[in-house]
N, C-alpha and C. Protein backbone atom coordinates (compact mmCIF):
# COMPACT_ATOMS: atom_id res chain seq x y z
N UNK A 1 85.52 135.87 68.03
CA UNK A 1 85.58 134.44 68.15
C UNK A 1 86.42 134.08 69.37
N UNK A 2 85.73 132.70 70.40
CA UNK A 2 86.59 133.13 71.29
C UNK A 2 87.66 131.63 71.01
N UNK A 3 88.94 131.55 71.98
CA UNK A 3 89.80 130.78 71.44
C UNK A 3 89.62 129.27 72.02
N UNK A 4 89.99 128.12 71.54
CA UNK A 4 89.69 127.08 71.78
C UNK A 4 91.05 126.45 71.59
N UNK A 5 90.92 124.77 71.65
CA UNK A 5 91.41 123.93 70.96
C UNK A 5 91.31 123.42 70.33
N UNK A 6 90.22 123.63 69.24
CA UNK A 6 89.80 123.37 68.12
C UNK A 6 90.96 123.77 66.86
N UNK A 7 91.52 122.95 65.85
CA UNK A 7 92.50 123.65 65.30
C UNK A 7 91.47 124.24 64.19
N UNK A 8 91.86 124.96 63.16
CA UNK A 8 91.14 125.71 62.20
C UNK A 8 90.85 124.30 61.28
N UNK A 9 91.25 123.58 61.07
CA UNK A 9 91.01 122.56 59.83
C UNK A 9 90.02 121.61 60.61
N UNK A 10 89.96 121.79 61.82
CA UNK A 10 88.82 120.95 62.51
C UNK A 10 87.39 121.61 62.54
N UNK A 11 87.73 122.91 62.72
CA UNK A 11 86.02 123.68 62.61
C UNK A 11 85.63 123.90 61.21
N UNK A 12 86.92 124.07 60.09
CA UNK A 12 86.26 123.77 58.74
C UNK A 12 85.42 122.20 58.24
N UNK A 13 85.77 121.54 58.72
CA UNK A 13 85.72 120.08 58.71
C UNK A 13 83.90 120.48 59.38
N UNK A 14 83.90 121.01 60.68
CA UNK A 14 82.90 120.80 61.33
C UNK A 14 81.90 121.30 60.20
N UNK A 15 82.33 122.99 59.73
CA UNK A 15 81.19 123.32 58.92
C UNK A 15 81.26 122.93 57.57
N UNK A 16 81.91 121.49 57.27
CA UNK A 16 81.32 121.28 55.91
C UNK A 16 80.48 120.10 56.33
N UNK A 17 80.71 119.34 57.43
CA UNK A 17 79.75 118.27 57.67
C UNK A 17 78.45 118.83 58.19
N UNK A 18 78.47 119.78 58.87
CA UNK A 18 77.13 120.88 59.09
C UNK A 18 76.12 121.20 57.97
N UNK A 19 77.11 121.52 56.70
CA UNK A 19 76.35 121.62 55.34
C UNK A 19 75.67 120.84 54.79
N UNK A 20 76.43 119.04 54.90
CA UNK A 20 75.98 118.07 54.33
C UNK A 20 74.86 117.81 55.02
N UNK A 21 74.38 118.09 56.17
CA UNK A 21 73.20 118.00 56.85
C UNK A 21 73.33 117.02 58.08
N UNK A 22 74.66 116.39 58.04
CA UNK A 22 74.97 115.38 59.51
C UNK A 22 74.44 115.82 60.71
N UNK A 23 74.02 114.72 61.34
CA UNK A 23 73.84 115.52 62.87
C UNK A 23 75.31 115.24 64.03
N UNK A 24 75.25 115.90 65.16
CA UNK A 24 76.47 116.46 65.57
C UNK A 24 77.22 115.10 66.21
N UNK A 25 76.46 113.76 66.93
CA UNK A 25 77.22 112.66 66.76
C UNK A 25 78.02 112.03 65.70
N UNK A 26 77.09 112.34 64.40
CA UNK A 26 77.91 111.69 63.34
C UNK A 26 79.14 112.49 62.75
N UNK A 27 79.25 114.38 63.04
CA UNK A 27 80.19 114.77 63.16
C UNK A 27 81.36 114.38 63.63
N UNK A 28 80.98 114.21 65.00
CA UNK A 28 81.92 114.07 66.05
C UNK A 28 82.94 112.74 65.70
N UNK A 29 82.26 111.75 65.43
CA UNK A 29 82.80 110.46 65.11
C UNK A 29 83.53 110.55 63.74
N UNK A 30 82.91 111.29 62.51
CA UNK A 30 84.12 111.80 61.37
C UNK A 30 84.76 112.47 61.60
N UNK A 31 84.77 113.10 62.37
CA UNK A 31 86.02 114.48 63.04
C UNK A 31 87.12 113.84 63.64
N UNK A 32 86.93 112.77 64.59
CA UNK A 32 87.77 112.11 65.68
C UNK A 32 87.95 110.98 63.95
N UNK A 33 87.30 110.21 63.75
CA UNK A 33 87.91 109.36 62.68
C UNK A 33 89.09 109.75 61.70
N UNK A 34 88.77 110.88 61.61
CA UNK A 34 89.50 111.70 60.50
C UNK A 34 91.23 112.25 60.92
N UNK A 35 90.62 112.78 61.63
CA UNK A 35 92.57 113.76 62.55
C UNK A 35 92.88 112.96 63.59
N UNK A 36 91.70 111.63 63.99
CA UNK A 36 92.44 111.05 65.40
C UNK A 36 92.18 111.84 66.79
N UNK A 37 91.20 112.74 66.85
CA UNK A 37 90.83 113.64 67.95
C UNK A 37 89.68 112.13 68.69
N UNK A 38 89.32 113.02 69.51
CA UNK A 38 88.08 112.38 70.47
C UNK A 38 87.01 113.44 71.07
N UNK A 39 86.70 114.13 70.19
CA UNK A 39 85.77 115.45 70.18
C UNK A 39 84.06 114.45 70.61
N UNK A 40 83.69 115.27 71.74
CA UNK A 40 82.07 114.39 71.99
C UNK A 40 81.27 115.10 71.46
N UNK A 41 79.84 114.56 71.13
CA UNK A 41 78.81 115.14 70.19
C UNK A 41 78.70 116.52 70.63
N UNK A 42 78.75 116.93 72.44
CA UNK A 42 78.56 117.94 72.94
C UNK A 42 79.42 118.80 72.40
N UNK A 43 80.78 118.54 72.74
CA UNK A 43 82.09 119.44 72.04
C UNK A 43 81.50 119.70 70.70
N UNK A 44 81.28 118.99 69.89
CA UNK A 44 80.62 119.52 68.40
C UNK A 44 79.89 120.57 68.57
N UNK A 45 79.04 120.40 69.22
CA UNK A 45 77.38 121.18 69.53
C UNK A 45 78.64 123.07 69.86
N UNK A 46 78.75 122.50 71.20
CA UNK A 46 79.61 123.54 71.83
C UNK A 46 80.55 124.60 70.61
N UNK A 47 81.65 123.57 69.82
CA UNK A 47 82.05 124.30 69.25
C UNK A 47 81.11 125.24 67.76
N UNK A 48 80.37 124.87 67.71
CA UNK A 48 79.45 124.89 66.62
C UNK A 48 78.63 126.52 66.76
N UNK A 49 77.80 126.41 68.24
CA UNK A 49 77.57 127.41 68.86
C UNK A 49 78.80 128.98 68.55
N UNK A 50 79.84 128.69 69.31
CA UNK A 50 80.77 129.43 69.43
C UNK A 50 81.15 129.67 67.90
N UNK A 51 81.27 129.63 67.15
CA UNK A 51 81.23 130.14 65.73
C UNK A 51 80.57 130.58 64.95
N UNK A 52 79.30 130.54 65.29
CA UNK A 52 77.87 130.87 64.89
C UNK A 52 76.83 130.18 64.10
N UNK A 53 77.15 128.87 63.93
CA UNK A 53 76.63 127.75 63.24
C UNK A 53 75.47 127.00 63.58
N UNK A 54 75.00 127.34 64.57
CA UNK A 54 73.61 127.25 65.07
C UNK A 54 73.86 125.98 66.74
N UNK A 55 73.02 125.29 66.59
CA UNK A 55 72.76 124.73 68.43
C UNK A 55 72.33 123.39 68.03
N UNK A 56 71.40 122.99 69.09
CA UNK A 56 71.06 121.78 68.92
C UNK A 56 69.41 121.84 68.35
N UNK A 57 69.37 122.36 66.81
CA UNK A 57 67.65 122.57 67.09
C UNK A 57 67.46 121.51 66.67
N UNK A 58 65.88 121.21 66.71
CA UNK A 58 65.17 120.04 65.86
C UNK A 58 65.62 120.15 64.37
N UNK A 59 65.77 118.61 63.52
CA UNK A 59 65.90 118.54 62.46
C UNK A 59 64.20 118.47 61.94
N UNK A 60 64.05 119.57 60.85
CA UNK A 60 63.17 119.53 59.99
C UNK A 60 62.08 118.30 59.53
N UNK A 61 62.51 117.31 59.59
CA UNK A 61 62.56 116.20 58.68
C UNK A 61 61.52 115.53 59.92
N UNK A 62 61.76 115.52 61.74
CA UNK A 62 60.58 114.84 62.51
C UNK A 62 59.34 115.56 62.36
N UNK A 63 58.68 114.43 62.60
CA UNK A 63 56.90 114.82 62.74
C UNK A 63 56.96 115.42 64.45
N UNK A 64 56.30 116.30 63.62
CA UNK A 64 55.49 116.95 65.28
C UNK A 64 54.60 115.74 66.38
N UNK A 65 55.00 116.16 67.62
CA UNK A 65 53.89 115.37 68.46
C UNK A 65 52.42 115.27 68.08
N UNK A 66 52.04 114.09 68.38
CA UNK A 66 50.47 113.97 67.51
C UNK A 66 49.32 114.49 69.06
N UNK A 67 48.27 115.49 68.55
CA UNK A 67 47.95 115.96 69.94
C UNK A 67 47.36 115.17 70.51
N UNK A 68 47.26 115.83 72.03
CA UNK A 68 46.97 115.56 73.60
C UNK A 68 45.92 114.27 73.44
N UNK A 69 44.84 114.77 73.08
CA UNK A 69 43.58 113.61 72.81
C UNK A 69 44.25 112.36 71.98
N UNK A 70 45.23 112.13 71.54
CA UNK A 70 45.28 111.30 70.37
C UNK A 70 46.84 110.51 71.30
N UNK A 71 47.79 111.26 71.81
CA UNK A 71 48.45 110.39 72.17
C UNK A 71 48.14 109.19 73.61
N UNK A 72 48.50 108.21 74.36
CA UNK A 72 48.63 107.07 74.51
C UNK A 72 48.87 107.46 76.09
N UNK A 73 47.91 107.52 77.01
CA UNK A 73 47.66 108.05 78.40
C UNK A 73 48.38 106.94 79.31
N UNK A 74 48.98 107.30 80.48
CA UNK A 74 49.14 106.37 81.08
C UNK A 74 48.84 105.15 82.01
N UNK A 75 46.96 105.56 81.41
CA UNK A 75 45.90 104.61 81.87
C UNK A 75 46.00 103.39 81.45
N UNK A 76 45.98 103.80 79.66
CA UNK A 76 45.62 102.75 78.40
C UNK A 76 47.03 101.90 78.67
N UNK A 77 48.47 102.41 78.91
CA UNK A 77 49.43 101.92 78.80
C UNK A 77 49.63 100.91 79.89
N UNK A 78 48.99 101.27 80.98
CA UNK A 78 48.81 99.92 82.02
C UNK A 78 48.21 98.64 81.35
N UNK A 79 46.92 99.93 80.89
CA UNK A 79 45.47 98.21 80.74
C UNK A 79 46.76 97.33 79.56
N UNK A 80 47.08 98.06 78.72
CA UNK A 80 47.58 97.32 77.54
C UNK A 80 49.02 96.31 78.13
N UNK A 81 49.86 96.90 78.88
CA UNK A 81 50.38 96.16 79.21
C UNK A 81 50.50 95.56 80.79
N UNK A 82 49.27 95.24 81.33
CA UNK A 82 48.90 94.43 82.26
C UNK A 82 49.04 92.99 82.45
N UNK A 83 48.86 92.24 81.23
CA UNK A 83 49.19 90.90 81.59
C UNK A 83 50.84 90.84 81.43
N UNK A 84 51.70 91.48 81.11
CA UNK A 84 53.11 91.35 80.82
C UNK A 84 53.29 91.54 82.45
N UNK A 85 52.71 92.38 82.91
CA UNK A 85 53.54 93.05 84.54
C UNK A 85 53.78 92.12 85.32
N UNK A 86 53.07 90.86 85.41
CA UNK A 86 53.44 89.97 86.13
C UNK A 86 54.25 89.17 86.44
N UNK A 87 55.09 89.81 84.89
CA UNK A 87 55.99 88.90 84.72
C UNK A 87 57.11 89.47 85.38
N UNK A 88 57.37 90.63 85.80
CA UNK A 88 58.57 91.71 86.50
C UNK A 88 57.89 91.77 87.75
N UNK A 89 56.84 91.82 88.10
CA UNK A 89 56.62 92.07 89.81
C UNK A 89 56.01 90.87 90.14
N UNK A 90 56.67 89.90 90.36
CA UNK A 90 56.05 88.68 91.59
C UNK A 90 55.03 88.91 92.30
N UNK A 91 53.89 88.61 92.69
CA UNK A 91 52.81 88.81 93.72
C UNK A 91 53.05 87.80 95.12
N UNK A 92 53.13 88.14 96.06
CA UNK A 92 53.81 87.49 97.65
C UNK A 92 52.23 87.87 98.56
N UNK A 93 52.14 86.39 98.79
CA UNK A 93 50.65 86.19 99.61
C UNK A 93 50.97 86.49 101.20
N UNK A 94 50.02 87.31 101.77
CA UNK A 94 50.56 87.88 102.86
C UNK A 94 50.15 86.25 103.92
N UNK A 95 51.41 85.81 104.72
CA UNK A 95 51.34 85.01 105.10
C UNK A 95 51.59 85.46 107.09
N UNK A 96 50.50 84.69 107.71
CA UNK A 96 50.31 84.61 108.95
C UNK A 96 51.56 83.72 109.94
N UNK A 97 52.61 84.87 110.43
CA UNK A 97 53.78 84.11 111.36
C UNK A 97 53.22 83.51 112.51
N UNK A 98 53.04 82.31 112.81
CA UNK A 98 53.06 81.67 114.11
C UNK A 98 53.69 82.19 115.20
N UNK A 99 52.99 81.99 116.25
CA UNK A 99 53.48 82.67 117.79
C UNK A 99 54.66 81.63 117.96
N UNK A 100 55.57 81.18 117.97
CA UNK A 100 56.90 80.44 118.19
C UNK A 100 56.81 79.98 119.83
N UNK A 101 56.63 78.92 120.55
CA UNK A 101 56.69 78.72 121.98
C UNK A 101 56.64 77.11 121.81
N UNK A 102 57.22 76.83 122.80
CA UNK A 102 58.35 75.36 122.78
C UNK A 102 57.47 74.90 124.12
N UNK A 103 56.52 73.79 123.79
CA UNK A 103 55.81 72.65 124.73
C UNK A 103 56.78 71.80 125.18
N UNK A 104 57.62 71.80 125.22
CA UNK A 104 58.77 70.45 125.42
C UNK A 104 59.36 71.02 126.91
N UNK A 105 59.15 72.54 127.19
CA UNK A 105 59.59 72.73 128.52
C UNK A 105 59.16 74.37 129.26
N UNK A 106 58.87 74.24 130.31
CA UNK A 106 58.20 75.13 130.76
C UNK A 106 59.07 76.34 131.54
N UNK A 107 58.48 77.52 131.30
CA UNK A 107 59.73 78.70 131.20
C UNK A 107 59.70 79.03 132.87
N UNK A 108 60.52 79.98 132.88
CA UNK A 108 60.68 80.27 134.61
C UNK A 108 60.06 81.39 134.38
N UNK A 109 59.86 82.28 133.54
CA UNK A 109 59.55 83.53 133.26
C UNK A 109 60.52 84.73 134.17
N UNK A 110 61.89 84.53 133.82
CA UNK A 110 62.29 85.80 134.62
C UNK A 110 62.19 86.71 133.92
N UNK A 111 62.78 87.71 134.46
CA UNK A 111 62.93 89.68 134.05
C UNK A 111 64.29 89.74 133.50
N UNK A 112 64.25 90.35 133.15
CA UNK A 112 65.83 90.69 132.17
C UNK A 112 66.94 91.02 133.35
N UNK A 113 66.23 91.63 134.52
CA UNK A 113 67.30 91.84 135.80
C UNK A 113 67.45 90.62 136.41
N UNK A 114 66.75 89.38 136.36
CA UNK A 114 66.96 88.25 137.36
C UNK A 114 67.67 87.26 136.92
N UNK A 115 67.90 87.20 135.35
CA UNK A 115 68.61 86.38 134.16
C UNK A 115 70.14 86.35 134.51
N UNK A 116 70.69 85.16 134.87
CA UNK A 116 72.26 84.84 135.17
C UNK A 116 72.83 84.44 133.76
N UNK A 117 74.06 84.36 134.02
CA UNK A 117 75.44 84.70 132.50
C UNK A 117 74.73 82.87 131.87
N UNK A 118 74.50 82.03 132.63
CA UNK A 118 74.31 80.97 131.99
C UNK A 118 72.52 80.16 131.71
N UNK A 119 71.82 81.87 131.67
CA UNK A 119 70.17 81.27 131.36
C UNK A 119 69.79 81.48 129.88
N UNK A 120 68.72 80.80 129.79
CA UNK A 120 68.41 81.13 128.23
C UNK A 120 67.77 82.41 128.08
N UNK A 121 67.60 82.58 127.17
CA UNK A 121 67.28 84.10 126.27
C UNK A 121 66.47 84.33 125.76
N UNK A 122 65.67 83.46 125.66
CA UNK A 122 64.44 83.28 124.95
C UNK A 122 62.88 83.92 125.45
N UNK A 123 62.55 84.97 124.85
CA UNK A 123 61.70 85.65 125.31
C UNK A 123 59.86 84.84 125.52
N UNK A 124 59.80 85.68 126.44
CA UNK A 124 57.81 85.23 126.14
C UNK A 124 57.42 86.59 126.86
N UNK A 125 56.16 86.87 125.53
CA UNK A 125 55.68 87.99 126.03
C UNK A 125 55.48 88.94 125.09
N UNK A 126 55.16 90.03 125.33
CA UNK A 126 55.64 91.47 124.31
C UNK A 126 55.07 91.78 123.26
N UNK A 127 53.76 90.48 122.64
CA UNK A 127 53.51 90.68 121.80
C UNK A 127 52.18 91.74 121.67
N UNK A 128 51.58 91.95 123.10
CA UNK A 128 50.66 93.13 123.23
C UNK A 128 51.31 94.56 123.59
N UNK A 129 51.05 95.40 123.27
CA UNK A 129 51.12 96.82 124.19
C UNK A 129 51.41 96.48 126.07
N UNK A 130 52.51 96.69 126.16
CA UNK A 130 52.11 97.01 127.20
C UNK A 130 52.62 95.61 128.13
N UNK A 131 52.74 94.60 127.42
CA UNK A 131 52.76 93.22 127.55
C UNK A 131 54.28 93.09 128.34
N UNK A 132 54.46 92.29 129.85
CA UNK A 132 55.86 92.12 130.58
C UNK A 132 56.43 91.13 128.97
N UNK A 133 57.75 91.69 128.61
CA UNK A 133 58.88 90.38 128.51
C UNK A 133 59.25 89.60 129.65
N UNK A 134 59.20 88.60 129.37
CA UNK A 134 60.35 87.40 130.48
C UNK A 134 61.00 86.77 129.72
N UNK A 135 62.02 85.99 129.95
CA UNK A 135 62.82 85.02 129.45
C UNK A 135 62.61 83.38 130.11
N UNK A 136 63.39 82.70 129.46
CA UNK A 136 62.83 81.13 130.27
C UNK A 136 63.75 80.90 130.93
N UNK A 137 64.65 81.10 131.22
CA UNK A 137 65.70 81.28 132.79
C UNK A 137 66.20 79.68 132.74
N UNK A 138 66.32 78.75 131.86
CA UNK A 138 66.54 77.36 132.20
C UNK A 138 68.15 77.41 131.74
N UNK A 139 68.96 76.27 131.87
CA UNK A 139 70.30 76.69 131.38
C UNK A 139 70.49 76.22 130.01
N UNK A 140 71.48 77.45 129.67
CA UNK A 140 71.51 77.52 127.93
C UNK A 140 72.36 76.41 127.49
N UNK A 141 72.77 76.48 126.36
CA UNK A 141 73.61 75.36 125.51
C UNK A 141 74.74 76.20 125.64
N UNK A 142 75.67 74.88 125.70
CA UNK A 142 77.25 75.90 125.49
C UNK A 142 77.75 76.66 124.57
N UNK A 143 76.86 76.18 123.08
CA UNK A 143 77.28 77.06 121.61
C UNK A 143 75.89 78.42 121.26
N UNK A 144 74.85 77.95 122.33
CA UNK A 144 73.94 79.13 122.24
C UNK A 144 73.60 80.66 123.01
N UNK A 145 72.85 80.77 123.36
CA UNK A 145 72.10 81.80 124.31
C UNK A 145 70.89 81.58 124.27
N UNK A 146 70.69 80.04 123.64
CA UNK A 146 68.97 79.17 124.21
C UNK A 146 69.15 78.19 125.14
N UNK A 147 68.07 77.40 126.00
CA UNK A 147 68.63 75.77 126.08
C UNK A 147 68.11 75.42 124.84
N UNK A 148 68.41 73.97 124.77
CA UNK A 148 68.66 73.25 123.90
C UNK A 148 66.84 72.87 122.97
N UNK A 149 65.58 73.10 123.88
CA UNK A 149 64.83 73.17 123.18
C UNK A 149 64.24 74.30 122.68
N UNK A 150 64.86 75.53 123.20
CA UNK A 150 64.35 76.66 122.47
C UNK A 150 65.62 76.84 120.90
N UNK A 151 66.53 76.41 121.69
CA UNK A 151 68.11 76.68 120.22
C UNK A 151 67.18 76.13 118.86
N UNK A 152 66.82 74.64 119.36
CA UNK A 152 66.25 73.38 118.00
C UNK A 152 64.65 74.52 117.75
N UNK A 153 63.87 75.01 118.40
CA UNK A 153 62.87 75.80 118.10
C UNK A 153 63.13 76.97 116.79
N UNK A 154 64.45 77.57 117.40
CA UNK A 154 64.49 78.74 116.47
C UNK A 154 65.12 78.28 115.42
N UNK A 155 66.50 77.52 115.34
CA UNK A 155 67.01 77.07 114.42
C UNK A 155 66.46 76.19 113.03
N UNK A 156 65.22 75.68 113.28
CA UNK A 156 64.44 74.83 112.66
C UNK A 156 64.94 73.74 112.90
N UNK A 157 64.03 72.44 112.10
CA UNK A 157 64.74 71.06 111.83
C UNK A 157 65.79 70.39 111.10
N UNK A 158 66.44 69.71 111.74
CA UNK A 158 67.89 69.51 110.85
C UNK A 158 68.90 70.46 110.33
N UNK A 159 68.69 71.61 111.17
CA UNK A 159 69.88 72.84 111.28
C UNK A 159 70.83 72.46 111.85
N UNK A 160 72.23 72.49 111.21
CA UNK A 160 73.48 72.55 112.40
C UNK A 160 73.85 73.28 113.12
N UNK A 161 74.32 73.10 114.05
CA UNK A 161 74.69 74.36 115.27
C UNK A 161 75.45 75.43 114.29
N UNK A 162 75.74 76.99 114.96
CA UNK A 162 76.70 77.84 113.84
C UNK A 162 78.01 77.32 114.04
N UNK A 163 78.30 77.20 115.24
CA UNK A 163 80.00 76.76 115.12
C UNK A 163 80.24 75.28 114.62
N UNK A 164 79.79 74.81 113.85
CA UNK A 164 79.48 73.40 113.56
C UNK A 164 80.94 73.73 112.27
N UNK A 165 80.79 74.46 111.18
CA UNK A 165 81.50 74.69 110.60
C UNK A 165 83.05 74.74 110.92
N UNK A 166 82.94 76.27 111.33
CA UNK A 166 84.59 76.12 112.88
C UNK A 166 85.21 75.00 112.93
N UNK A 167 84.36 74.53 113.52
CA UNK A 167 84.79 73.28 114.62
C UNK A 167 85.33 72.19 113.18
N UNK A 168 84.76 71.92 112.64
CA UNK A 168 85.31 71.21 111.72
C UNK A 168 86.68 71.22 110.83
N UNK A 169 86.52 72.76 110.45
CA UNK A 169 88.22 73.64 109.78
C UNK A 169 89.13 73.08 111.12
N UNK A 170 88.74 73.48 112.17
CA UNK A 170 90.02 73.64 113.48
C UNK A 170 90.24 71.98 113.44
N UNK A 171 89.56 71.24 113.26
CA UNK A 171 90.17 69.07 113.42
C UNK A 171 90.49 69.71 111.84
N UNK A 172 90.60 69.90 110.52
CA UNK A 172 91.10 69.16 109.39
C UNK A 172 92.62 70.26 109.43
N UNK A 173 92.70 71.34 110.03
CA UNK A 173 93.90 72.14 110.46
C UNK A 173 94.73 71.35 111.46
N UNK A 174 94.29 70.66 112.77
CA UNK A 174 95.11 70.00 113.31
C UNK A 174 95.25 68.55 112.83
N UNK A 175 94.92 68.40 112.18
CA UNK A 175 95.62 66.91 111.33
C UNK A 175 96.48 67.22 110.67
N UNK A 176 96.31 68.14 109.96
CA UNK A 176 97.36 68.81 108.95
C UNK A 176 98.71 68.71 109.40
């Protein structure tokens, strides 16, 4: 027998609840209920083994699997629960993005090398293989890296600028 920390009145304990026919959770929980231990179903199993009291077999008492032809394929288990699925996976309609380009002003089309610290950023182009990028080279906004009709383009309608926020904390800080 090999040695543990199991005291002797704990593995007697184990094999009289073994007798009564308990299984090794419900051991475990009268064992720890009983002396105040915290023995896990496994530790049961484990110590159980090591004494010669058998393992984790099947209890007698379940029905065997019902055979191959007869159990519940994972065909039937779709069809059957098919109208439920909809309810966990959303269906998202594949929707067509618009080419984005701003009629309100006409681009210079530079190159990424001809673009100065104060032009906009705003690309045209690229959307073929093979296709030049340019930018619209007009001058940007002071809070962007657009001008002002590409910024309102990307930002959508009735967006506030980002530093809009900022700017607001920094006046209710200097009133303070």
């Amino acid at each position: 027998m090999e040695p543990s920390n199991w005291a002797p009145e704990h593995s007697g304990a184990l094999q009289e609840y073994l007798a009564l026919g308990m299984t090794y959770s419900e051991i475990a929980r009268a064992i720890n209920a009983k002396f105040g231990t915290h023995y896990s179903r496994n530790a049961t199993i484990g110590r159980a083994r090591r004494i010669g009291l058998g393992g984790t077999e099947r209890p007698r008492e379940l029905a065997p699997l019902p055979p191959k032809d007869q159990q519940l394929s994972v065909r039937l288990l779709r069809k059957r629960f098919a109208a439920m699925s909809k309810w966990f996976v959303p269906e998202f309609e594949r929707v067509e993005m618009p080419a984005l380009r701003c009629v309100d002003i006409e681009p210079r089309h530079l190159s990424l090398l001809e673009l100065e610290a104060g032009d906009c950023r705003y690309p045209y182009g690229g959307d073929a293989d093979g296709e030049v990028i340019t930018f619209c080279g007009h001058p940007k906004r002071e809070d962007s890296s657009y001008c002002t009709a590409h910024f309102h383009l990307t930002r959508g309608p009735g967006a506030m600028p980002q530093r809009a926020v900022s700017a607001a904390l920094l006046r209710i800080v200097e009133a303070a």
